[in-house]
C-alpha atoms as a PDB file:
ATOM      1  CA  UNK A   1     -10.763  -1.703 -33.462  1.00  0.00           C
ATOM      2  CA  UNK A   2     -10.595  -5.160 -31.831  1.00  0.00           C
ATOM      3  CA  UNK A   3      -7.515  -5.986 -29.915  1.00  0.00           C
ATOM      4  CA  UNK A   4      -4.577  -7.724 -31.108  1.00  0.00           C
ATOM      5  CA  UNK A   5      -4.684 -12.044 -31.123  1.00  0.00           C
ATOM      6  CA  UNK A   6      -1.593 -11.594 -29.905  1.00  0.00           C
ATOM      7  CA  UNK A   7       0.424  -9.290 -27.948  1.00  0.00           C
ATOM      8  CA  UNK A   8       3.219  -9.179 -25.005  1.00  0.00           C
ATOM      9  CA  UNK A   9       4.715  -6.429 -22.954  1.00  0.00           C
ATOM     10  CA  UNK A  10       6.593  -5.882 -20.116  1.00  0.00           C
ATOM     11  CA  UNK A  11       5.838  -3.055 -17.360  1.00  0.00           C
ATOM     12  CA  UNK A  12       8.110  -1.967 -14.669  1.00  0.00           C
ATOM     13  CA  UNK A  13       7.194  -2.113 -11.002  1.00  0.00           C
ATOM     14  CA  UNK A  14       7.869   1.432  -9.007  1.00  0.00           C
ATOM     15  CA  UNK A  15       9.026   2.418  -6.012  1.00  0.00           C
ATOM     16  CA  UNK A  16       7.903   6.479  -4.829  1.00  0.00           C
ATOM     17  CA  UNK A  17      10.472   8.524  -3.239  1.00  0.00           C
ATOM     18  CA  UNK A  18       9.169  11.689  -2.469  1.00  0.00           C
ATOM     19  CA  UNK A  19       5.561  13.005  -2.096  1.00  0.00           C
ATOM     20  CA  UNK A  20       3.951  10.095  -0.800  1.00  0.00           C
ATOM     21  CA  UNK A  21       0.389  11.172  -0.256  1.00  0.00           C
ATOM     22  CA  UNK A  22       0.699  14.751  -1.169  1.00  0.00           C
ATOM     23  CA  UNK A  23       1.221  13.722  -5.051  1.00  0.00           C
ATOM     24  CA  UNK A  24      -2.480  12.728  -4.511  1.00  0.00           C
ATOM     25  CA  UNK A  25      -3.169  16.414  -4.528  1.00  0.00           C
ATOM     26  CA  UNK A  26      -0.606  17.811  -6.693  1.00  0.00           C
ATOM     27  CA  UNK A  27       2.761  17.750  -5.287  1.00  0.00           C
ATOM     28  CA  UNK A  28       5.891  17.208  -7.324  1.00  0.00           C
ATOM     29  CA  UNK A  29       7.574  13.322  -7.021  1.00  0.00           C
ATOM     30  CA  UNK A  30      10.307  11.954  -7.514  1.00  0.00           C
ATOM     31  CA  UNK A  31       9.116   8.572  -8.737  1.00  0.00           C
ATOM     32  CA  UNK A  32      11.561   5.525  -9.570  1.00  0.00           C
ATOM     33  CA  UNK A  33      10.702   2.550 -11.846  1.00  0.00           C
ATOM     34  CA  UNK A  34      12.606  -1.031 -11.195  1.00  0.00           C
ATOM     35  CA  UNK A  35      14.471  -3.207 -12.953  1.00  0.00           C
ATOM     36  CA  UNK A  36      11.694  -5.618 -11.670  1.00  0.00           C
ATOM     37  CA  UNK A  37       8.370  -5.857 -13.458  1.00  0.00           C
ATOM     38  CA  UNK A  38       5.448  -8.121 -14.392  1.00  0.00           C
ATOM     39  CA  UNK A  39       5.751  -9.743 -18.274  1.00  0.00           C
ATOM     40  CA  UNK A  40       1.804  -9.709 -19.844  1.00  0.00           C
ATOM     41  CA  UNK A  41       1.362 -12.029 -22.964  1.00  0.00           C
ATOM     42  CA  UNK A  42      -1.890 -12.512 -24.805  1.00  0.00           C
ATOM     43  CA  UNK A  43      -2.328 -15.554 -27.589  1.00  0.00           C
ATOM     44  CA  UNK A  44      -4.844 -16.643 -29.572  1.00  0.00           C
ATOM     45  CA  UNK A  45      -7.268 -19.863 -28.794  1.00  0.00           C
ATOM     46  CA  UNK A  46      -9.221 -22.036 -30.729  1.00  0.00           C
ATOM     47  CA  UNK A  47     -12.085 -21.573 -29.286  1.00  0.00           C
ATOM     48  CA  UNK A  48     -15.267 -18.779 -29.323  1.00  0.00           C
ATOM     49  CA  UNK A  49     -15.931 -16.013 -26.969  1.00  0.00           C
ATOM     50  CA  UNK A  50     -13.599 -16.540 -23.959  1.00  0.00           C
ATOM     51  CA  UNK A  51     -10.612 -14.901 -22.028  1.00  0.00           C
ATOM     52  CA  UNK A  52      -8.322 -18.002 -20.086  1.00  0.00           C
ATOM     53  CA  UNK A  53      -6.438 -16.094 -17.526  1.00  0.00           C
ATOM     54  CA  UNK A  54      -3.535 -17.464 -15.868  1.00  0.00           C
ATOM     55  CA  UNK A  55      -0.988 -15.458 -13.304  1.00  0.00           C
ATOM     56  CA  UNK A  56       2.456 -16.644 -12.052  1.00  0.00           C
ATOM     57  CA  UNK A  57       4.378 -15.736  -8.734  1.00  0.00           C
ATOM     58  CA  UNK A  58       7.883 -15.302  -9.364  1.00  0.00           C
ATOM     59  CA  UNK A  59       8.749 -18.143  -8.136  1.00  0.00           C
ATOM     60  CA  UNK A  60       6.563 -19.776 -10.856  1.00  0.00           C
ATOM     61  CA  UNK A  61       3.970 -21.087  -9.201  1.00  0.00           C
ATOM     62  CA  UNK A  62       0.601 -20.018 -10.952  1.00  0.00           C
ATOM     63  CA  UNK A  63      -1.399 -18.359  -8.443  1.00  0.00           C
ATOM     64  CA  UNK A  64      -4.470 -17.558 -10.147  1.00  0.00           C
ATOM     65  CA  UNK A  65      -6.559 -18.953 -12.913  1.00  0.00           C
ATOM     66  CA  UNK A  66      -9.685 -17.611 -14.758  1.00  0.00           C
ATOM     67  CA  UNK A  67     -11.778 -18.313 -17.143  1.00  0.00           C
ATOM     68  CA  UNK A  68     -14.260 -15.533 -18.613  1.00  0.00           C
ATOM     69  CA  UNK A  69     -17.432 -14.986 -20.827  1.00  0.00           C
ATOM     70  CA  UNK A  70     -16.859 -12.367 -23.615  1.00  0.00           C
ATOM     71  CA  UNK A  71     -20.147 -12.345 -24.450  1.00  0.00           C
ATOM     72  CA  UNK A  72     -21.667 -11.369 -22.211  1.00  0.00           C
ATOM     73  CA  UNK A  73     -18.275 -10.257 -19.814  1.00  0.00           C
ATOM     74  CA  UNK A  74     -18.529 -12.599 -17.112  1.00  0.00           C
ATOM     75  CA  UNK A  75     -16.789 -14.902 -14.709  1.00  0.00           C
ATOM     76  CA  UNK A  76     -17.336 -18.626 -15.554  1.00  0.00           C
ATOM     77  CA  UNK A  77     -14.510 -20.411 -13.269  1.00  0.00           C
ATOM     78  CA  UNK A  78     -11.921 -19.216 -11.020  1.00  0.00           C
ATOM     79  CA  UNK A  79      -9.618 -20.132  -7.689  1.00  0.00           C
ATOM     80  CA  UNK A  80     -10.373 -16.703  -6.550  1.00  0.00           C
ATOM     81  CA  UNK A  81     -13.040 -14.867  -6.940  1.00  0.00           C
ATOM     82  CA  UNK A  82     -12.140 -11.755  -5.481  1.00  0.00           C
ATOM     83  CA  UNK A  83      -9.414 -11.183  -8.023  1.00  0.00           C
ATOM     84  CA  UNK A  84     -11.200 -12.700 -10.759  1.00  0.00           C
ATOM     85  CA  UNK A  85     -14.206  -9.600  -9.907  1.00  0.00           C
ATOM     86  CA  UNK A  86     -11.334  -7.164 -10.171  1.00  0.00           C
ATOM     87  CA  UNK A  87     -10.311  -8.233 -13.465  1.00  0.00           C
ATOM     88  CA  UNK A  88     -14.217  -8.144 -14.394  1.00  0.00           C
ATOM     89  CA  UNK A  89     -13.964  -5.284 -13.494  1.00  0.00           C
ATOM     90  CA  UNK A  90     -10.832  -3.531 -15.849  1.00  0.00           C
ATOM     91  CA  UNK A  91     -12.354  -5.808 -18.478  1.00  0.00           C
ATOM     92  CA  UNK A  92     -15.798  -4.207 -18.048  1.00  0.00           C
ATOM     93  CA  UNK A  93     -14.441  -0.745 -18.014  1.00  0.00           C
ATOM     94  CA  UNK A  94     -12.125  -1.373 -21.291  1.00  0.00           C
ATOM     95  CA  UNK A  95     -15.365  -2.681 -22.525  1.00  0.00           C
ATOM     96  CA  UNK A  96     -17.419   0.687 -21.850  1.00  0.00           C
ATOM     97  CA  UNK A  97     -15.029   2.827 -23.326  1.00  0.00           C
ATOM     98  CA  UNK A  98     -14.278   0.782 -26.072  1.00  0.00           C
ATOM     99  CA  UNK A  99     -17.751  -1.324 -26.973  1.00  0.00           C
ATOM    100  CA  UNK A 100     -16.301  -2.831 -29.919  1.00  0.00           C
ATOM    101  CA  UNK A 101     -13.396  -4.021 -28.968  1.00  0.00           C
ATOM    102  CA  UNK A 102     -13.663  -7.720 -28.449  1.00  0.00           C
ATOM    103  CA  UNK A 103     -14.063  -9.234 -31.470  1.00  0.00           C
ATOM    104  CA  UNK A 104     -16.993 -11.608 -31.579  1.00  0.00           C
ATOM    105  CA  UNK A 105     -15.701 -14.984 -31.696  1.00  0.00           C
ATOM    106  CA  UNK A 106     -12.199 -14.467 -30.519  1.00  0.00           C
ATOM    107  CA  UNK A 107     -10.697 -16.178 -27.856  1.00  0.00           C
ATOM    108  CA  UNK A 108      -7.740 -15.166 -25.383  1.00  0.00           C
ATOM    109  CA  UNK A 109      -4.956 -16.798 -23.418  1.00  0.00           C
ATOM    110  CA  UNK A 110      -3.718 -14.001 -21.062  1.00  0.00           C
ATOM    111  CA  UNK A 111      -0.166 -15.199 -19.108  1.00  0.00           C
ATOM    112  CA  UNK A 112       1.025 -12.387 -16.106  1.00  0.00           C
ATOM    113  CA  UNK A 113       4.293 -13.613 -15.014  1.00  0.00           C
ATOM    114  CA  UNK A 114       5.865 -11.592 -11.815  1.00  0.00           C
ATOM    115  CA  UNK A 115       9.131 -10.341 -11.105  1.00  0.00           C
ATOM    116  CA  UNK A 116       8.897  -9.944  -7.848  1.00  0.00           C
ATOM    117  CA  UNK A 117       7.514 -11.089  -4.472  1.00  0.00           C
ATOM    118  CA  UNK A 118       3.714 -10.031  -4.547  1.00  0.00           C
ATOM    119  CA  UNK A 119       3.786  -8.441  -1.289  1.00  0.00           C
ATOM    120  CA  UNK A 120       6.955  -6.498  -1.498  1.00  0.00           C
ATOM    121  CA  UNK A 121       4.145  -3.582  -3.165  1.00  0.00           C
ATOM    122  CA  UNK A 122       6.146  -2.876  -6.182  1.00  0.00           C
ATOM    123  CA  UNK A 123       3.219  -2.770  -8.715  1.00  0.00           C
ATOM    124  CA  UNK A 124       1.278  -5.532  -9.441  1.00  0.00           C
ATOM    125  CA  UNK A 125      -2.033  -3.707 -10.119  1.00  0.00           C
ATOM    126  CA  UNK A 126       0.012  -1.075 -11.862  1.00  0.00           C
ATOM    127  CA  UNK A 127       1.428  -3.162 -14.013  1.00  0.00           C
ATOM    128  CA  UNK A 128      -1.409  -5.442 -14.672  1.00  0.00           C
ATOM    129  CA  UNK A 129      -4.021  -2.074 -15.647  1.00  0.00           C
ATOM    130  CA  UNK A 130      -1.095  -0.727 -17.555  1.00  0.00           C
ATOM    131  CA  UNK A 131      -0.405  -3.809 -19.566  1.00  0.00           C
ATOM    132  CA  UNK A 132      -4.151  -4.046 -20.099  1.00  0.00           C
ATOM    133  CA  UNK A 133      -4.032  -0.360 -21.457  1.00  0.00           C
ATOM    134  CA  UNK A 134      -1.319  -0.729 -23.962  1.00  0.00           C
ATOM    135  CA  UNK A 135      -3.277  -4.041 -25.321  1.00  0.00           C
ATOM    136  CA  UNK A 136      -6.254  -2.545 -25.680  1.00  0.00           C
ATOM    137  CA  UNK A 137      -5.518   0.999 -26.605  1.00  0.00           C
ATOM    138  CA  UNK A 138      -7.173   2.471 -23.770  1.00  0.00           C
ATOM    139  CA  UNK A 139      -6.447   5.200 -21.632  1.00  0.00           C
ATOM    140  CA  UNK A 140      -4.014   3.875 -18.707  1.00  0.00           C
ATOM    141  CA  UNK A 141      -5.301   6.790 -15.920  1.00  0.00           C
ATOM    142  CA  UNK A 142      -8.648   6.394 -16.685  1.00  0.00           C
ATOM    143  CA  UNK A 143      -8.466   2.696 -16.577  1.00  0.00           C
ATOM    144  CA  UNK A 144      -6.585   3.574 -13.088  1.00  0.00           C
ATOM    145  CA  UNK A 145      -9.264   6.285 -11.966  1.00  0.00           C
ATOM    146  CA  UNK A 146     -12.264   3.606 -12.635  1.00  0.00           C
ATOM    147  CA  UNK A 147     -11.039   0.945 -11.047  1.00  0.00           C
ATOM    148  CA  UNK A 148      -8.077   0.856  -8.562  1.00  0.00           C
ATOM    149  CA  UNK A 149      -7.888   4.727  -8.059  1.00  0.00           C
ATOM    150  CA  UNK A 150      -4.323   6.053  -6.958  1.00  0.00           C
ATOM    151  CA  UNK A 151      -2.561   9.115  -8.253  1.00  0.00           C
ATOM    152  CA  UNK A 152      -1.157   7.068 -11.418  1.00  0.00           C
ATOM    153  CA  UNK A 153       2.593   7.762 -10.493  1.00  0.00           C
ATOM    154  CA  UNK A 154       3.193   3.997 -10.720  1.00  0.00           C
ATOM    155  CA  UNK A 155       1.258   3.812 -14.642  1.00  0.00           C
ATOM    156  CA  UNK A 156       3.711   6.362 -15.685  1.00  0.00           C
ATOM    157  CA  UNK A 157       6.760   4.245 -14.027  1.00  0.00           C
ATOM    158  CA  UNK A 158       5.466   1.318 -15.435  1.00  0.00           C
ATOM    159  CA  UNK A 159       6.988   2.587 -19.139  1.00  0.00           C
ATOM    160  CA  UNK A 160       9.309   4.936 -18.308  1.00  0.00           C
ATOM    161  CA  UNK A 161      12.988   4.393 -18.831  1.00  0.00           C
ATOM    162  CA  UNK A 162      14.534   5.346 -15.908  1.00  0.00           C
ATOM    163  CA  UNK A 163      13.925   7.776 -12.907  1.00  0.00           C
ATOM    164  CA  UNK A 164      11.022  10.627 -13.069  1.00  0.00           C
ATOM    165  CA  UNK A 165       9.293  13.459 -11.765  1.00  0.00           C
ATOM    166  CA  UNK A 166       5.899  13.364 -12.035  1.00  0.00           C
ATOM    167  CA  UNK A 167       2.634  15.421 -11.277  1.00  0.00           C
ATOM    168  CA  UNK A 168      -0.779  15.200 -11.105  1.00  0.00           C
ATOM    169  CA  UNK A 169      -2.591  18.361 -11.556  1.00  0.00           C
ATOM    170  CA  UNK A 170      -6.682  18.541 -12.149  1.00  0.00           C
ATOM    171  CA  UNK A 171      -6.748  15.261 -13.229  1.00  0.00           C
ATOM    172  CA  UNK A 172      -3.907  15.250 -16.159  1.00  0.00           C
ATOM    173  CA  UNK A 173      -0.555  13.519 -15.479  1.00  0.00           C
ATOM    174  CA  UNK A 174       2.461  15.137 -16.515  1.00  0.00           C
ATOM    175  CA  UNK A 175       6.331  13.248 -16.273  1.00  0.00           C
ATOM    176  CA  UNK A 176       9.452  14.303 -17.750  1.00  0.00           C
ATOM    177  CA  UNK A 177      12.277  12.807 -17.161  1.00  0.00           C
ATOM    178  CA  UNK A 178      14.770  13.194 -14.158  1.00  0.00           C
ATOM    179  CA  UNK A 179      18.589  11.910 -14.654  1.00  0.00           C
ATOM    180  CA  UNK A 180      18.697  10.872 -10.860  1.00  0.00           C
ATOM    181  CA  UNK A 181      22.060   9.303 -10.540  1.00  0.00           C
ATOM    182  CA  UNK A 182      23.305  10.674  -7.602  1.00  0.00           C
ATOM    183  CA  UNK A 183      27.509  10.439  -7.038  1.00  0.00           C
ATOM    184  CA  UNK A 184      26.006   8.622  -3.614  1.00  0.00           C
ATOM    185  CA  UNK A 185      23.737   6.265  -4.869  1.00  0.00           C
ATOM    186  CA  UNK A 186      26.410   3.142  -4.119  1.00  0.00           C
ATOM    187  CA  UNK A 187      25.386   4.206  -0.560  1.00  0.00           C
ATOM    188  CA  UNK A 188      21.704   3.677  -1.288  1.00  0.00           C
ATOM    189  CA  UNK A 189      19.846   0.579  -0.202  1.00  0.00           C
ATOM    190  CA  UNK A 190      16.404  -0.350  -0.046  1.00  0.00           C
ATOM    191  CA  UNK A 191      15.032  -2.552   3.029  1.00  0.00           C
ATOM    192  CA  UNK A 192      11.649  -4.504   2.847  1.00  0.00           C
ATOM    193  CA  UNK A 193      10.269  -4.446   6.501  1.00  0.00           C
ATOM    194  CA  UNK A 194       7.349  -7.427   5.624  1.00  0.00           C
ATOM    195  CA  UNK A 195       4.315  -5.525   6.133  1.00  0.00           C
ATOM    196  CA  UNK A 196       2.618  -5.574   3.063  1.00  0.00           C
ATOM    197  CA  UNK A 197       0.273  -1.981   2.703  1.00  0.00           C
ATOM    198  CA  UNK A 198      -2.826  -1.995   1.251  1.00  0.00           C
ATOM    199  CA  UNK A 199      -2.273   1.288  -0.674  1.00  0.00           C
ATOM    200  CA  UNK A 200      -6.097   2.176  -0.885  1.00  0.00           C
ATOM    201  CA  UNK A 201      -6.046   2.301   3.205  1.00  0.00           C
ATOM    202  CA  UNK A 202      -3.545   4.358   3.243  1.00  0.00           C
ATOM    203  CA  UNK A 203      -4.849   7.059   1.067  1.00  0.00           C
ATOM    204  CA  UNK A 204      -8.282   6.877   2.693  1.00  0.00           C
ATOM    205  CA  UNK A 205      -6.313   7.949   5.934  1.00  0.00           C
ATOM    206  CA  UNK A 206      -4.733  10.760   4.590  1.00  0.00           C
ATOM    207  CA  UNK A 207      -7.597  11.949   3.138  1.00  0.00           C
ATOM    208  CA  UNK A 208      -9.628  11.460   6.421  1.00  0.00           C
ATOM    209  CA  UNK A 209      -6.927  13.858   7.740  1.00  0.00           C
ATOM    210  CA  UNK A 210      -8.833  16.557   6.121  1.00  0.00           C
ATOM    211  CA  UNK A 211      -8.498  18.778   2.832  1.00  0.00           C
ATOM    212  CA  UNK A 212      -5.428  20.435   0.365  1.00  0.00           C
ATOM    213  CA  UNK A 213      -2.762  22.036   2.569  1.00  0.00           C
ATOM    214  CA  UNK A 214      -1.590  24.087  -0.236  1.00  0.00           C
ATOM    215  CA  UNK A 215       1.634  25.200   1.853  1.00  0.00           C
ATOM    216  CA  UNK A 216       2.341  21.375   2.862  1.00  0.00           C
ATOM    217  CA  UNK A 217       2.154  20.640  -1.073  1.00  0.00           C
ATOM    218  CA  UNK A 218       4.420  23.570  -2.034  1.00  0.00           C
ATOM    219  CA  UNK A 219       7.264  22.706   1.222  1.00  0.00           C
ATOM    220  CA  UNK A 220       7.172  18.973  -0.873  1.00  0.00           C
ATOM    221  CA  UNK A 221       7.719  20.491  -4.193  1.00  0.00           C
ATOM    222  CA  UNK A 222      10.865  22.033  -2.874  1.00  0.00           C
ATOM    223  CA  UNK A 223      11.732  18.763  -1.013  1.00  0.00           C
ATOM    224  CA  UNK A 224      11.505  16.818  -4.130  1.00  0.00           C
ATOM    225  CA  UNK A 225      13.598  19.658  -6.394  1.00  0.00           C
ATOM    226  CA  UNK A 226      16.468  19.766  -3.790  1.00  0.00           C
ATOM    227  CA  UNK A 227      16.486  16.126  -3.383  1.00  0.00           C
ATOM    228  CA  UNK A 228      16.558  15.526  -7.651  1.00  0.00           C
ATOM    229  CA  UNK A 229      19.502  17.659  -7.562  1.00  0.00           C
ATOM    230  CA  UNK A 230      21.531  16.791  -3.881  1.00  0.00           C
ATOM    231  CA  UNK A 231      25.485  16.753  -4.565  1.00  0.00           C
ATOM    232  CA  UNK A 232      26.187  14.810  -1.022  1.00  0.00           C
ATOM    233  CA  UNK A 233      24.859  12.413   1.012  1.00  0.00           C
ATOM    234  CA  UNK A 234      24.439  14.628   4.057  1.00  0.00           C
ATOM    235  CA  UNK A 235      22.474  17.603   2.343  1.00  0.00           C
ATOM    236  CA  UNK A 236      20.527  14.451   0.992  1.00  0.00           C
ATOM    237  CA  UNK A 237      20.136  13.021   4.084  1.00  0.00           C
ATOM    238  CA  UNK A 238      18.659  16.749   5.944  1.00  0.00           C
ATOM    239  CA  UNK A 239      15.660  16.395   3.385  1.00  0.00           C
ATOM    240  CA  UNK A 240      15.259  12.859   4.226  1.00  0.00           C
ATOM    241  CA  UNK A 241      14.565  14.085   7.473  1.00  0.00           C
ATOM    242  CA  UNK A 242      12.565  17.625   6.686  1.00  0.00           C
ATOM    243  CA  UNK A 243      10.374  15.520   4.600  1.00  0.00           C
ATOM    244  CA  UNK A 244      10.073  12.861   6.856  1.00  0.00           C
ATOM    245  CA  UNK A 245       8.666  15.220   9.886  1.00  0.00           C
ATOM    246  CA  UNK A 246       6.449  16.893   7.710  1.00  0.00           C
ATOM    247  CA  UNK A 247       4.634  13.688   6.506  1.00  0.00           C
ATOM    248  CA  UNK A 248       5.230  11.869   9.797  1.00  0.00           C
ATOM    249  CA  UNK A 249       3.192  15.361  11.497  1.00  0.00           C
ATOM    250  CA  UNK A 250       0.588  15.248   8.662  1.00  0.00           C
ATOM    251  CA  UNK A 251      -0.220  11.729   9.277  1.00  0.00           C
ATOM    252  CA  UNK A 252       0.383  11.642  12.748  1.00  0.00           C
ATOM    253  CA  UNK A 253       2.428   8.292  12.697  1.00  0.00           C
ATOM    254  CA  UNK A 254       5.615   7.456  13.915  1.00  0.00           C
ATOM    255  CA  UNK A 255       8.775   7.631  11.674  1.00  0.00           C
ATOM    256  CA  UNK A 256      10.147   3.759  10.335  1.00  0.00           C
ATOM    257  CA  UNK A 257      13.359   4.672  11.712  1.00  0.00           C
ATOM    258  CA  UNK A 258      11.859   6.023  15.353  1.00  0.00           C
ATOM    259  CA  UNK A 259      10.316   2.748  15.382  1.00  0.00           C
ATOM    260  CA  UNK A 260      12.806   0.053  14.236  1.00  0.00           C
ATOM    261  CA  UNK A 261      16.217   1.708  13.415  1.00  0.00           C
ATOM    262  CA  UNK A 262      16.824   4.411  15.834  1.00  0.00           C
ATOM    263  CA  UNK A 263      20.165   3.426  16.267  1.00  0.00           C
ATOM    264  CA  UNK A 264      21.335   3.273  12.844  1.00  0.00           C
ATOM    265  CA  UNK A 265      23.916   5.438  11.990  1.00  0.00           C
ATOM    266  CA  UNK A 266      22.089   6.543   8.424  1.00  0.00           C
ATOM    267  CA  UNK A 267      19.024   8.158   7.221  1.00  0.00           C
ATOM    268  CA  UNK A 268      15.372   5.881   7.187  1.00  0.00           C
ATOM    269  CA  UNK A 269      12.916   7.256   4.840  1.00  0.00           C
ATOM    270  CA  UNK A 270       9.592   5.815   4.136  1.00  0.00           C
ATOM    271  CA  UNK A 271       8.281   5.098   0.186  1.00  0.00           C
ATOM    272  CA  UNK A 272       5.050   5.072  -0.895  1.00  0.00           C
ATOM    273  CA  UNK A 273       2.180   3.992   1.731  1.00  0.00           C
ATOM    274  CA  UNK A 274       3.970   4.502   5.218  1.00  0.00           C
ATOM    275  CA  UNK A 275       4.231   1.491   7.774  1.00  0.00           C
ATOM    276  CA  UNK A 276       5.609  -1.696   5.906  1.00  0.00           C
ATOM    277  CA  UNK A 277       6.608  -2.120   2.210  1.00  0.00           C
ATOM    278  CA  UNK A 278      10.055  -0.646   1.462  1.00  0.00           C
ATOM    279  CA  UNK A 279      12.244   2.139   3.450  1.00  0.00           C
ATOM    280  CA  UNK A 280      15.154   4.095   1.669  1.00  0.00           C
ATOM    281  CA  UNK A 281      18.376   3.730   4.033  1.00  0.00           C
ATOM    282  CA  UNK A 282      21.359   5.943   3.573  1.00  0.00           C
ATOM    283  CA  UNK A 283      24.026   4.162   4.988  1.00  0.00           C
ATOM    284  CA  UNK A 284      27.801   5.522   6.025  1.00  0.00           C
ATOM    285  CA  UNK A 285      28.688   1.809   6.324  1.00  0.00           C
ATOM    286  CA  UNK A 286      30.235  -0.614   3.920  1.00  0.00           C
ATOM    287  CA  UNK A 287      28.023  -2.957   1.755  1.00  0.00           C
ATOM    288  CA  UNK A 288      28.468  -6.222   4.042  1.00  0.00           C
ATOM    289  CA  UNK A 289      27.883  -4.285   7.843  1.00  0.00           C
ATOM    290  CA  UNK A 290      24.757  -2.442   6.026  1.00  0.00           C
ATOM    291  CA  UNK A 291      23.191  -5.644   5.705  1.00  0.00           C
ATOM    292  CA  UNK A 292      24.117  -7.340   8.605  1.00  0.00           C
ATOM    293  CA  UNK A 293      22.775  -4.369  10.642  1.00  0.00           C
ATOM    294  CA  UNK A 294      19.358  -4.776   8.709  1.00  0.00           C
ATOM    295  CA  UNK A 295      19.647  -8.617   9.127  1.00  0.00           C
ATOM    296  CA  UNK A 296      19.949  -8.615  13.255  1.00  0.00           C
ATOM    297  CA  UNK A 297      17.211  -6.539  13.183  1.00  0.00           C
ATOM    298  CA  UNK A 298      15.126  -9.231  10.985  1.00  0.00           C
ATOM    299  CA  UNK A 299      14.903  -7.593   8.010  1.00  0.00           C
ATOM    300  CA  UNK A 300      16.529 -10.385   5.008  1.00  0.00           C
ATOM    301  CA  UNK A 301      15.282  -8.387   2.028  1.00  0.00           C
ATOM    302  CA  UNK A 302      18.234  -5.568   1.359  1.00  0.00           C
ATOM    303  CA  UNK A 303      18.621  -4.560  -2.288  1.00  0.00           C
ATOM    304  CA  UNK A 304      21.490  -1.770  -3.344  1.00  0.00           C
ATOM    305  CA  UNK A 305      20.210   1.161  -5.379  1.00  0.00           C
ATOM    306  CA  UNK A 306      22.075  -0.515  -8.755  1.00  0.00           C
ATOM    307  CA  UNK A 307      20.447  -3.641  -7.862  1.00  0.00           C
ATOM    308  CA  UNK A 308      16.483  -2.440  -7.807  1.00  0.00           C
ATOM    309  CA  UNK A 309      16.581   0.714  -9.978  1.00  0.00           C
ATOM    310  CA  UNK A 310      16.258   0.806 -13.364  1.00  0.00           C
END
């Protein structure tokens, strides 16, 4: 079946709060969509055989444009080639799974508009693949698996309706649900420390590390369970810490709060690709001295758990 003339949808951006790197090989996460996403809409053009691609920052500025070939797929004028080869690239993968489903003379305006900062690694390639997925009717993971690669936590946060766990196991990806609204979670914040991580680099290194450590995986599952299901702040704030040493060991890097915050009367944990998008602070202190602590030490971004979690 050809795809819709026109279509719009709006995935949520994802934040990963247990199981970073271990949910690569199985381990149970607790995974957390945003309020923040990435709208996709799709119209029709009067013209033949062409896909006009334009992406917006969220500060509205559009910071790509494409133009693309349906028959045959190609690029025929862009301000950035590297991105417009990626999106040659989901494009040509839809189109191998799918042959027929451009319809021959059918033209496309695609608009991505963002949410959020680009670099604060909240999803933009997850939400782009999985917007491209529900348009198209294709398979989101196996859009994921041929082209970005990742463990797909972020596709399944990208519809999901609040908090999850989720699992990857031989391939298949299984989330349920997880009513994570901790009696704490006023006391939640989430700090941007302005290194953007290049998520693919980061998995590479932990699989350099070497193979499965089944027992590693297992310790996590129990992590993630207790964690779902912590009635204080300072029995949540002991995992923080037991899962923090085990991944800081594993990877052999330094914890984000050794480095930067080892004075800070709260918990530090790392989400998602260690070293620079977004730490999880538990914080004893009211709202206005949380930030100001984060803001002498240079960090502006702060965002309370109601603010950033859907």
């Amino acid at each position: 079946m050809p795809v819709p003339a026109t279509f719009e949808v709006y995935p949520h951006g994802k934040l990963l709060l247990s199981a970073e790197y271990f949910v690569l090989d199985g381990a149970l996460a607790i995974a957390l969509p945003t309020k923040l996403g990435q709208s996709f809409r799709v119209e029709s053009l009067e013209e033949d055989n062409l896909i006009i691609w334009k992406s917006f920052a969220n500060d509205g500025n559009c910071w790509f444009e494409g133009k693309f070939s349906l028959f045959p797929l190609k690029i025929l004028h862009t301000n950035s080639l590297a991105i417009a080869q990626r999106l040659l690239d989901l494009l040509t993968s839809i189109q191998n799974k799918k042959p027929g489903i451009w319809n021959n003379g059918s033209a496309f305006l695609i608009e991505t508009r963002m949410e959020f900062p680009m670099q604060w690694g909240l999803g933009s390639s997850s939400t782009l693949v999985s917007a491209l997925a529900q348009w198209t009717e294709t398979d989101p993971y196996q859009l994921l698996a041929k082209t970005f690669g990742g463990s797909g936590y972020d596709l399944a946060c990208a519809q999901a309706k609040g908090p999850i766990f989720y699992q990857k196991r031989k391939e298949q990806a299984a989330f349920v649900d997880l009513p994570f609204q901790p009696s704490f979670r006023d006391q939640l914040y989430f700090v941007y420390l302005g290194k953007k991580q290049n998520s693919r680099e980061g998995i590479a290194r932990y699989r350099a590390l070497g193979g499965v450590n089944e027992d590693l995986v297992q310790q996590i599952n129990q992590l993630s369970l207790k964690m779902a299901n912590a009635t204080s702040i300072s029995d949540f704030e002991t995992l923080i810490r037991e899962h923090e040493t085990l991944v800081s060991q594993c990877l052999k890097l330094e914890r984000a709060k050794n480095l930067y915050f080892n004075n800070f009367p709260g918990e530090i944990k790392s989400l998602g690709a260690w070293g620079g998008d977004f730490v999880l602070a538990t914080s004893p202190l009211p709202p206005a001295e949380t930030k100001n602590y984060f803001q002498q030490k240079g960090f502006e971004t702060i965002l309370n758990y109601a603010e950033l979690i859907l």
